[in-house]
C-alpha atoms as a PDB file:
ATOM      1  CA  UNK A   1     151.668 250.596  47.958  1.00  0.00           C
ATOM      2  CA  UNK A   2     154.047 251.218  50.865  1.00  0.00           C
ATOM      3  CA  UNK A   3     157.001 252.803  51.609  1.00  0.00           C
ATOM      4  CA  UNK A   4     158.939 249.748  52.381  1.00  0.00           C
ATOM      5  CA  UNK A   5     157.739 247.994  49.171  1.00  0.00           C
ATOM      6  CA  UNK A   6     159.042 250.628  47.094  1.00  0.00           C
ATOM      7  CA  UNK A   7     162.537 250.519  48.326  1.00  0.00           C
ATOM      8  CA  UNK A   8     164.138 248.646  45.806  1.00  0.00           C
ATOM      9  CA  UNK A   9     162.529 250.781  43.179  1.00  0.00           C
ATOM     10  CA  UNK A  10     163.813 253.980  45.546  1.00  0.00           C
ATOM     11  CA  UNK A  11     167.434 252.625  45.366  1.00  0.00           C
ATOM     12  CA  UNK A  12     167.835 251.917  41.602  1.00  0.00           C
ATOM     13  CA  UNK A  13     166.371 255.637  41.087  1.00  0.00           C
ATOM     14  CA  UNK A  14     168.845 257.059  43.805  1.00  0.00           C
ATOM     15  CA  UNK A  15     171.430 254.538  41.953  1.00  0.00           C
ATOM     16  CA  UNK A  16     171.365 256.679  38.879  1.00  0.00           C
ATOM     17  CA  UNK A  17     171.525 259.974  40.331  1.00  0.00           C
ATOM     18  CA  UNK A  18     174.239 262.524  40.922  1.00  0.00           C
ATOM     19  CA  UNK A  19     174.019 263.699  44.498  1.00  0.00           C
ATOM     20  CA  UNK A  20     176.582 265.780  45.870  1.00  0.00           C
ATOM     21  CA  UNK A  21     178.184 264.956  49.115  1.00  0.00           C
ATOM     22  CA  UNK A  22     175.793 265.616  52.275  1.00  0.00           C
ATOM     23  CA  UNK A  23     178.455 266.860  54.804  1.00  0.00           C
ATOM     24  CA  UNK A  24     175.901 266.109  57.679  1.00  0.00           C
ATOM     25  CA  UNK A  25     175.345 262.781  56.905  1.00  0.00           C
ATOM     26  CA  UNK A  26     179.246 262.189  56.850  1.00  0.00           C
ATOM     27  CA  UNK A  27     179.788 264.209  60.075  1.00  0.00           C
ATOM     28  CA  UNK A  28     177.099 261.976  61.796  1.00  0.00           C
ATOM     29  CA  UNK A  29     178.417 258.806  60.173  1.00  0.00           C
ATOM     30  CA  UNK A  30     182.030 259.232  61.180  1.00  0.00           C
ATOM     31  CA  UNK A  31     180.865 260.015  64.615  1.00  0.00           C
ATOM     32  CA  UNK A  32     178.710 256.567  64.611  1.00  0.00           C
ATOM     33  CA  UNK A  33     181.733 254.618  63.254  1.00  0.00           C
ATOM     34  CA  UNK A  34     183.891 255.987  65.623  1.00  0.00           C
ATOM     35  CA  UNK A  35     181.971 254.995  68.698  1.00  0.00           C
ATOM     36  CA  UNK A  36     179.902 251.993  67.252  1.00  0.00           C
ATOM     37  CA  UNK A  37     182.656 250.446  64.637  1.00  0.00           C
ATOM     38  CA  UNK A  38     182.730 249.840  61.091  1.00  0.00           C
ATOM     39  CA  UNK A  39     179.978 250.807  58.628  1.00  0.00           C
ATOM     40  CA  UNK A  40     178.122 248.042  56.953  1.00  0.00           C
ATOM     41  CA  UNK A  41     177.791 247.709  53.377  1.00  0.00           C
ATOM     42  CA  UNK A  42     175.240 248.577  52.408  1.00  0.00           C
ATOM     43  CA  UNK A  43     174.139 251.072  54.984  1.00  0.00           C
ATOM     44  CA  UNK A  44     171.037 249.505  57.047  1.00  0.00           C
ATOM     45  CA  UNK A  45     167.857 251.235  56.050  1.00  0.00           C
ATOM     46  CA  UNK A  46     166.415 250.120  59.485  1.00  0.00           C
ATOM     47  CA  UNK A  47     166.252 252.751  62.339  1.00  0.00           C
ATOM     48  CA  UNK A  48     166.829 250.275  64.695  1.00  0.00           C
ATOM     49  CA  UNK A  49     170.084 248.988  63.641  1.00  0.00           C
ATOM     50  CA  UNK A  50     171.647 253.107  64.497  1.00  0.00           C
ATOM     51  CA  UNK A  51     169.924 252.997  67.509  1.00  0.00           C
ATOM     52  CA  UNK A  52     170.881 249.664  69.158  1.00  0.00           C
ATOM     53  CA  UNK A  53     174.852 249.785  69.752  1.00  0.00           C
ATOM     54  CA  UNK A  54     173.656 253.479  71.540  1.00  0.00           C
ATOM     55  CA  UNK A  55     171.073 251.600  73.641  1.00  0.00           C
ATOM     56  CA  UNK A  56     172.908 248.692  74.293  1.00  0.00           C
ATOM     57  CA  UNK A  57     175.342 251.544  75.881  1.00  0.00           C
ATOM     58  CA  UNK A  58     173.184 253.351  77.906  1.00  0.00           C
ATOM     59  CA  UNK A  59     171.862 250.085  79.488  1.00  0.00           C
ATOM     60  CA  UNK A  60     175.444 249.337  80.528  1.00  0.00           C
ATOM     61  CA  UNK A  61     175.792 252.433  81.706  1.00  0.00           C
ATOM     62  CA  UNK A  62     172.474 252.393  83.912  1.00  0.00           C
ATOM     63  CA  UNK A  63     173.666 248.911  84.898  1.00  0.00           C
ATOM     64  CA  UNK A  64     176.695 250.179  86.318  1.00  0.00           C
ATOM     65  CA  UNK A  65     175.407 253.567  88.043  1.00  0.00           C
ATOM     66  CA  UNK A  66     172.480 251.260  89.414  1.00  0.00           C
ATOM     67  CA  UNK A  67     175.163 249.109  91.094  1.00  0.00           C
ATOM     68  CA  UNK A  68     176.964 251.822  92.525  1.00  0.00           C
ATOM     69  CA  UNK A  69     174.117 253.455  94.099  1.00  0.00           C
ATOM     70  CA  UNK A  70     172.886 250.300  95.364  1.00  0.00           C
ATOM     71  CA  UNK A  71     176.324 249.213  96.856  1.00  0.00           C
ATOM     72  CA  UNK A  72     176.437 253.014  98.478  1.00  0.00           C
ATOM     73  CA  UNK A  73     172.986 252.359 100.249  1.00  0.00           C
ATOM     74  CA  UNK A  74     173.947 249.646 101.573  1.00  0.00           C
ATOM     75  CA  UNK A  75     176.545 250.515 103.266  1.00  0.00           C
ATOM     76  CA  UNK A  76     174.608 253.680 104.852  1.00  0.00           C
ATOM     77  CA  UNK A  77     172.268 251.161 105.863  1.00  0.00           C
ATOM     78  CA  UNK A  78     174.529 248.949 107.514  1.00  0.00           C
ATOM     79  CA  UNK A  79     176.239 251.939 109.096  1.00  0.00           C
ATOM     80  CA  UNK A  80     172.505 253.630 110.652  1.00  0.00           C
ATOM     81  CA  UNK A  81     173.065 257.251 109.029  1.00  0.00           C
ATOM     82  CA  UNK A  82     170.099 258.266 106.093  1.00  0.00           C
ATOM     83  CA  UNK A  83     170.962 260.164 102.820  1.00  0.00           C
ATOM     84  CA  UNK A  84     170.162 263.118 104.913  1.00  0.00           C
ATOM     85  CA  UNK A  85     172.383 262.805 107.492  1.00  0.00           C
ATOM     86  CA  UNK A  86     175.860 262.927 104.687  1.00  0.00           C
ATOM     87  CA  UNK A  87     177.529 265.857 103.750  1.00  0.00           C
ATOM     88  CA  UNK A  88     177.950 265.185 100.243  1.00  0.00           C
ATOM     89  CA  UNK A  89     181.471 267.022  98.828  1.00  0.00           C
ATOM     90  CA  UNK A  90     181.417 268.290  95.342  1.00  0.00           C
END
């Protein structure tokens, strides 16, 4: 028997069970919601589901810095100075 066939008999156990509130688990679920959107009903078992809308935003995010480094170097190239030759200001 696996884990994943037992989850139906996991959630009618859970179902009948007082648990009292787990303030992390609301924390990090408001925190989701707030960046990803609205929670599903019921709450996706799958790992992969949390994780996507995160990856999906770091890909962006690489997408864009990738750009703007590439659009930088090209213009250094076009201009004959190297990386080394910039002062860069911070």
């Amino acid at each position: 028997m696996t884990a994943a066939s037992t989850v139906s008999l996991q959630d009618e156990i859970l179902a009948n069970c007082q648990l009292p509130e787990c303030h992390y688990l609301t924390e990090h679920l408001h925190k989701w919601l707030s960046s990803f959107g609205q929670k599903p009903n019921p709450l996706p078992q799958k790992q992969s589901f949390w994780d996507r809308p995160g990856i999906q935003l770091d890909r962006a995010t690489f997408a864009f810095q990738q750009a703007s480094y590439l659009a930088a170097t090209s213009v250094i190239a076009a201009t004959g100075y190297s990386l080394y030759q910039l002062h860069v200001a911070v």
